[in-house]
Protein backbone atom coordinates (compact mmCIF):
# COMPACT_ATOMS: atom_id res chain seq x y z
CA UNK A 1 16.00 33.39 3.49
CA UNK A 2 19.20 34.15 4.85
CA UNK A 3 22.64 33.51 2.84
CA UNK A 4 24.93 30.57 4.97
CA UNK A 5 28.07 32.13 6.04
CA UNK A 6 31.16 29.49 5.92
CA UNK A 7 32.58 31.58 8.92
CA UNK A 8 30.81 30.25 12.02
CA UNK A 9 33.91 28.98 14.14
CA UNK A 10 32.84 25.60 16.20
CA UNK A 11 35.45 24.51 18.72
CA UNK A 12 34.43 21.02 20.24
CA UNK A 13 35.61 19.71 23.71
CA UNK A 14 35.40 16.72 25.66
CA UNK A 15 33.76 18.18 28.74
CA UNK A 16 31.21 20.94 29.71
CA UNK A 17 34.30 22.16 32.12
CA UNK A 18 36.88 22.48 29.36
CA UNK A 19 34.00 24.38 26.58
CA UNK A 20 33.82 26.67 29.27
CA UNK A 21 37.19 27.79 30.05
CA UNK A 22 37.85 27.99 26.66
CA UNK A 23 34.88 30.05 26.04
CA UNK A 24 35.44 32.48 28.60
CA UNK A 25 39.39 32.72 27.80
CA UNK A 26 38.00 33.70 24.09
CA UNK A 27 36.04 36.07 25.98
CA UNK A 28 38.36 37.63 27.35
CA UNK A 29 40.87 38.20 25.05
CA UNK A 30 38.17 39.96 22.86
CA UNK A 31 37.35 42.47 25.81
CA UNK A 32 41.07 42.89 26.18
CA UNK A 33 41.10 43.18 22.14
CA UNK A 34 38.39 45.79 22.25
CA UNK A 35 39.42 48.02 25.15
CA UNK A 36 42.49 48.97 23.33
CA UNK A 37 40.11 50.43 21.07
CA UNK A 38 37.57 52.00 22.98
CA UNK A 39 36.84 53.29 26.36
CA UNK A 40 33.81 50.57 27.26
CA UNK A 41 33.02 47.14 26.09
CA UNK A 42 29.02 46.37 25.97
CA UNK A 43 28.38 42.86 26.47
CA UNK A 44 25.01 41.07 26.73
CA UNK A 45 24.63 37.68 28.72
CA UNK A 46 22.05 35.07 28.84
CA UNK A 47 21.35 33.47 31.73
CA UNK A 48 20.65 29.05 31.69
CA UNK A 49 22.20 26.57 33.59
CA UNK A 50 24.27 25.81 29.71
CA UNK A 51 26.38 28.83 30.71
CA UNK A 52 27.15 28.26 34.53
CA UNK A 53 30.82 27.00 33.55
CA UNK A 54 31.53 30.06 31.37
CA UNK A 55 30.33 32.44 33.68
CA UNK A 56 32.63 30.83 36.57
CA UNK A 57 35.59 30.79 34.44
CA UNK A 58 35.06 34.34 32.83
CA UNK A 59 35.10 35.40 37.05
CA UNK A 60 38.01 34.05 36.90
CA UNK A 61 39.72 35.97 34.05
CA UNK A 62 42.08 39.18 34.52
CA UNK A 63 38.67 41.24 32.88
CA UNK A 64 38.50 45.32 33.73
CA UNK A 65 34.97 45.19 34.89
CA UNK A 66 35.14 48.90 35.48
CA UNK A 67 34.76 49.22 32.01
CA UNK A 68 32.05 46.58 31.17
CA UNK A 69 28.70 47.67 30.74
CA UNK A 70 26.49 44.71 31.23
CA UNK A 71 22.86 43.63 29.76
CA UNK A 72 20.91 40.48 29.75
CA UNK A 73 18.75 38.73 26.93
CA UNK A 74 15.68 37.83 28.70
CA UNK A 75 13.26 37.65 31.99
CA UNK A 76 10.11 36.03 32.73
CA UNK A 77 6.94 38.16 33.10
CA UNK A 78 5.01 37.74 36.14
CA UNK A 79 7.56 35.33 38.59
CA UNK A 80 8.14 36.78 42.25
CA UNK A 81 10.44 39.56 41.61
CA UNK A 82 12.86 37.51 44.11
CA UNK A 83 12.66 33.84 42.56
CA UNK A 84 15.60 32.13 41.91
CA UNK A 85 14.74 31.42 38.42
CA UNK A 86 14.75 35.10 37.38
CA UNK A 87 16.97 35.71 35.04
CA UNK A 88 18.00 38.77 36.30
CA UNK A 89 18.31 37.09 39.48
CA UNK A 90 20.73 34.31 38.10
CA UNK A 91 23.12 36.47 36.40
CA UNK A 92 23.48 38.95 39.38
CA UNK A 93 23.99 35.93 41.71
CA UNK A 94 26.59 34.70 39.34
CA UNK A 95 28.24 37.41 37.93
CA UNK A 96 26.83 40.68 38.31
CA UNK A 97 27.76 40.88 41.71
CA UNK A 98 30.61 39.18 42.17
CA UNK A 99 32.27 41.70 39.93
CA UNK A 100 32.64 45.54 39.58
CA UNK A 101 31.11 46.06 36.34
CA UNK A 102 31.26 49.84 35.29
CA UNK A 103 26.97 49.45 35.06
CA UNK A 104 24.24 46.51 34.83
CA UNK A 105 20.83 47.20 33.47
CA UNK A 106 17.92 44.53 34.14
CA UNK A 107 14.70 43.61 32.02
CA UNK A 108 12.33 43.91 34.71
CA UNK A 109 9.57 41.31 34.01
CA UNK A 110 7.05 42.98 36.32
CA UNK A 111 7.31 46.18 34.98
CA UNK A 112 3.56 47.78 35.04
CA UNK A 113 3.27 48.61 31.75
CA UNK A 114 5.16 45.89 29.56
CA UNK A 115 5.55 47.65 26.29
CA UNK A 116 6.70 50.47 28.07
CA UNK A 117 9.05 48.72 29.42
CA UNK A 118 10.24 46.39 26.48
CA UNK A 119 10.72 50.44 24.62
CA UNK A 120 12.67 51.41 27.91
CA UNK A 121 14.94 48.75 27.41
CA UNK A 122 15.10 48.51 23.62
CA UNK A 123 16.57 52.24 24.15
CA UNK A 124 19.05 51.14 26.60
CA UNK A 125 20.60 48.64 23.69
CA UNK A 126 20.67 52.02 21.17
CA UNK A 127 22.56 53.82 23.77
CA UNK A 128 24.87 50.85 24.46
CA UNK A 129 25.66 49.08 21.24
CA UNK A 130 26.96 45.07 21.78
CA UNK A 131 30.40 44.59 21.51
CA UNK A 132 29.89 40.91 22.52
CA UNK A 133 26.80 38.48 22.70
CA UNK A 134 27.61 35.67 25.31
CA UNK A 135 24.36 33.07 24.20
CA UNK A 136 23.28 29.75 24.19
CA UNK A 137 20.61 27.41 22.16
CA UNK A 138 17.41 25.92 23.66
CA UNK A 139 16.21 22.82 22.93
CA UNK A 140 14.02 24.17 20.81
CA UNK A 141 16.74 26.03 18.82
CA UNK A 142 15.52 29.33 20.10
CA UNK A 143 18.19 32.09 20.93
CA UNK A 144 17.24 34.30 23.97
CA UNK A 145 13.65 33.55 24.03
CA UNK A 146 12.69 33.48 19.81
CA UNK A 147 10.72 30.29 20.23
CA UNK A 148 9.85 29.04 17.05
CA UNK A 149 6.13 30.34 16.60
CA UNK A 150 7.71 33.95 17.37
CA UNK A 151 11.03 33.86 15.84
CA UNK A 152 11.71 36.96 13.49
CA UNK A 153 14.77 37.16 11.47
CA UNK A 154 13.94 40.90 10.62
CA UNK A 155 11.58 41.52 13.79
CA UNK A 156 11.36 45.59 13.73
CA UNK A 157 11.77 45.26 17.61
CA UNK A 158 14.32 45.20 19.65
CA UNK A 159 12.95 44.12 22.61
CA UNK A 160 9.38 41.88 23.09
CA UNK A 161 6.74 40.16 25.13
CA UNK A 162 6.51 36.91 23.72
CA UNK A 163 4.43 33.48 24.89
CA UNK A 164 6.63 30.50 25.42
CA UNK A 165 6.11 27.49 23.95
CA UNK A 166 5.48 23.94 24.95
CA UNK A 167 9.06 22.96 24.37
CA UNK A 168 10.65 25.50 26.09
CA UNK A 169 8.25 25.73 29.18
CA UNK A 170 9.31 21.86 29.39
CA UNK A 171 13.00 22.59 29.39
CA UNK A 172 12.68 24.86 31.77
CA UNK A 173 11.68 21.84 33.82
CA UNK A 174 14.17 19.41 32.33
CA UNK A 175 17.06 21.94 33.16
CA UNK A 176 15.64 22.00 36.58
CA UNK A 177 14.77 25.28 37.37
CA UNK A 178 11.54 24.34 37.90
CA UNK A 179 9.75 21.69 39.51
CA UNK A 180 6.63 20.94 37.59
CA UNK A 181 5.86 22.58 34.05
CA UNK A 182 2.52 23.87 35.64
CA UNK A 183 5.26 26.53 37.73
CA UNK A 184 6.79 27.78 34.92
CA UNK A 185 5.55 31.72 33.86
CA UNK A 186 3.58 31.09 30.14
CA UNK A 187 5.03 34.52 28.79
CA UNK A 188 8.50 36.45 28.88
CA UNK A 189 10.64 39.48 28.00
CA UNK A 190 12.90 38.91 24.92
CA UNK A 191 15.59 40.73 23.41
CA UNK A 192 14.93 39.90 19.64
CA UNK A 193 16.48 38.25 17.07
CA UNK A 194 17.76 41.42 15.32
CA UNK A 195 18.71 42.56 18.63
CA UNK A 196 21.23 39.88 19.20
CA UNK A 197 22.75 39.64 15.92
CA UNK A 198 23.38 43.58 16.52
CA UNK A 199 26.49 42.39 18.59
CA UNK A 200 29.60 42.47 16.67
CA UNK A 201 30.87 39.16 18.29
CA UNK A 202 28.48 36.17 19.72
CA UNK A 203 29.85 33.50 21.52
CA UNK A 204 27.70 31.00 21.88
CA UNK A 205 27.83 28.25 24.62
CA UNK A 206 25.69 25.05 23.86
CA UNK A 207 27.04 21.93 26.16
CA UNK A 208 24.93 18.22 26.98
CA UNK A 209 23.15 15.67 25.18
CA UNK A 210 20.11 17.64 25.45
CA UNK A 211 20.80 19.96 22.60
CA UNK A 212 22.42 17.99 20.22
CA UNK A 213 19.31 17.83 17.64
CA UNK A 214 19.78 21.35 18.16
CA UNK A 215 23.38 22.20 17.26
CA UNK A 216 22.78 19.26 14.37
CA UNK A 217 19.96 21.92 13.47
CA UNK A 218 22.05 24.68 13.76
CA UNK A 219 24.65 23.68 11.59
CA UNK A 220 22.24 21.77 8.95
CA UNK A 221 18.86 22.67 8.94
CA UNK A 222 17.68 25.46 6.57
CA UNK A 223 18.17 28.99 7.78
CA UNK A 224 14.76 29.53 8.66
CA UNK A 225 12.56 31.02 12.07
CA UNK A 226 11.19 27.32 12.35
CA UNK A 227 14.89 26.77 13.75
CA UNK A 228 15.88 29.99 14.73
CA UNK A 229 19.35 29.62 15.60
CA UNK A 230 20.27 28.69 11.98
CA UNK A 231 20.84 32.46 11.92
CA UNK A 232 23.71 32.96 13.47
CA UNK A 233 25.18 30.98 10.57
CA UNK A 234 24.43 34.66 8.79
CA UNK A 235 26.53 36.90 10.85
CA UNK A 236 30.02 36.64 10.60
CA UNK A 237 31.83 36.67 13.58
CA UNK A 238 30.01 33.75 15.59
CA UNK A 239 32.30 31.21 17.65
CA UNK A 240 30.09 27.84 18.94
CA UNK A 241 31.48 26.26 21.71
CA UNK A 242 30.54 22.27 22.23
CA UNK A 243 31.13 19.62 24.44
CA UNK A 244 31.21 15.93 23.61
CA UNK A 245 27.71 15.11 24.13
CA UNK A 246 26.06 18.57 22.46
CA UNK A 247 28.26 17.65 19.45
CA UNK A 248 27.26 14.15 19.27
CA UNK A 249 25.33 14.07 16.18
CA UNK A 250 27.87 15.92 14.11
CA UNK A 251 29.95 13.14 13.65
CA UNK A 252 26.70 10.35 12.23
């Protein structure tokens, strides 16, 4: 059992517009923070409709790309390699190429050899240590894709293949990325929990009504893998960025 750390910063705002701005001027001001520092800033992204208002506003920010090197959290196994809902695919259509990042390096979900390729990019995460985690919460209270039943606060991976569960195969639908649950791939690529909480800062972006029970959870369940974002309440430099109706339930 993990020890609650008091340090978790929330900042609450009316609309999903406004938690995004403010996310991605936070953001920014770290990268800015860190590059007087260092050379390069590492940053890994996840990639859900929760985050489309941070990633348009962190475009939008006076951000070096040169000098980013970019990662994501996730990817389906097994989904046309040129589907939409890729996550991969989303990111790059959203941010990875509308900006000159210094490099971007993709899970590749239809890799031949999945454990290959889970060690291939569990090496590119040793080479690149995070600087930043940019996440958000499922419904589910996973973080990247830790479902519940596969959730691992000290997972000796970095990087997994993991089988979704029945709550988040039906957000997936709920969110609208997919039409019927019966479309939506049954397993997926994961960076781990471990691997996450490796970044020195997370920012994590959690708006609608959707996942209140899960911010609720977040902030008051036990820190435990049956809600698995109860551990960023361990690390201590975690900021978690609400709107009105995500924070809801904090306030009954």
């Amino acid at each position: 059992m993990s020890v609650e750390n008091n340090a978790l910063i929330i900042k609450r705002y009316i609309t999903r517009d406004a938690m995004g701005a403010a996310a991605a001027g936070a953001v920014a001001d770290r990268i800015h923070e860190l590059l007087s520092e260092k050379d390069t800033v590492n940053m890994i992204f996840a990639a859900a409709p929760s985050q489309n208002e941070f990633l348009a506003h962190l475009l939008g920010q006076p951000i070096p790309w040169e000098r980013i090197v970019a990662l994501h959290m996730d990817e389906y196994v097994d989904l046309p390699a040129d589907a939409p809902q890729g996550f991969g695919n989303f990111l790059k259509e959203r941010l990875f190429d509308k900006a000159p990042f210094q490099s971007v390096h993709y899970l590749n979900g239809n890799a031949a050899d999945l454990i290959i390729e889970c060690d291939r990019y569990a090496q590119l995460l040793t080479a690149h240590p995070p600087d930043i985690v940019c996440l958000g919460i499922g419904e589910n209270g996973h973080i990247a894709f830790n479902d519940p039943p596969v959730a691992d606060f000290n997972d000796p991976r970095l990087v997994k293949v993991v089988d979704l569960d029945a709550a988040c195969l039906q957000q997936q639908v709920n969110d609208g990325c997919f039409a019927v649950l019966e479309a939506v791939p049954r397993r997926a690529l994961t960076l781990t929990i471990p691997a996450l909480m490796r970044g020195k800062y997370l920012y994590c972006m959690v708006p609608a009504a959707s996942k209140a029970r899960a911010v609720y959870n977040t902030l008051h369940a036990a820190i435990d893998p049956l809600y698995p974002s109860t551990i960023l309440r361990s690390h201590a430099n975690v900021v978690l960025f609400l709107d009105e109706e995500s924070s809801a339930l904090l306030d009954s």
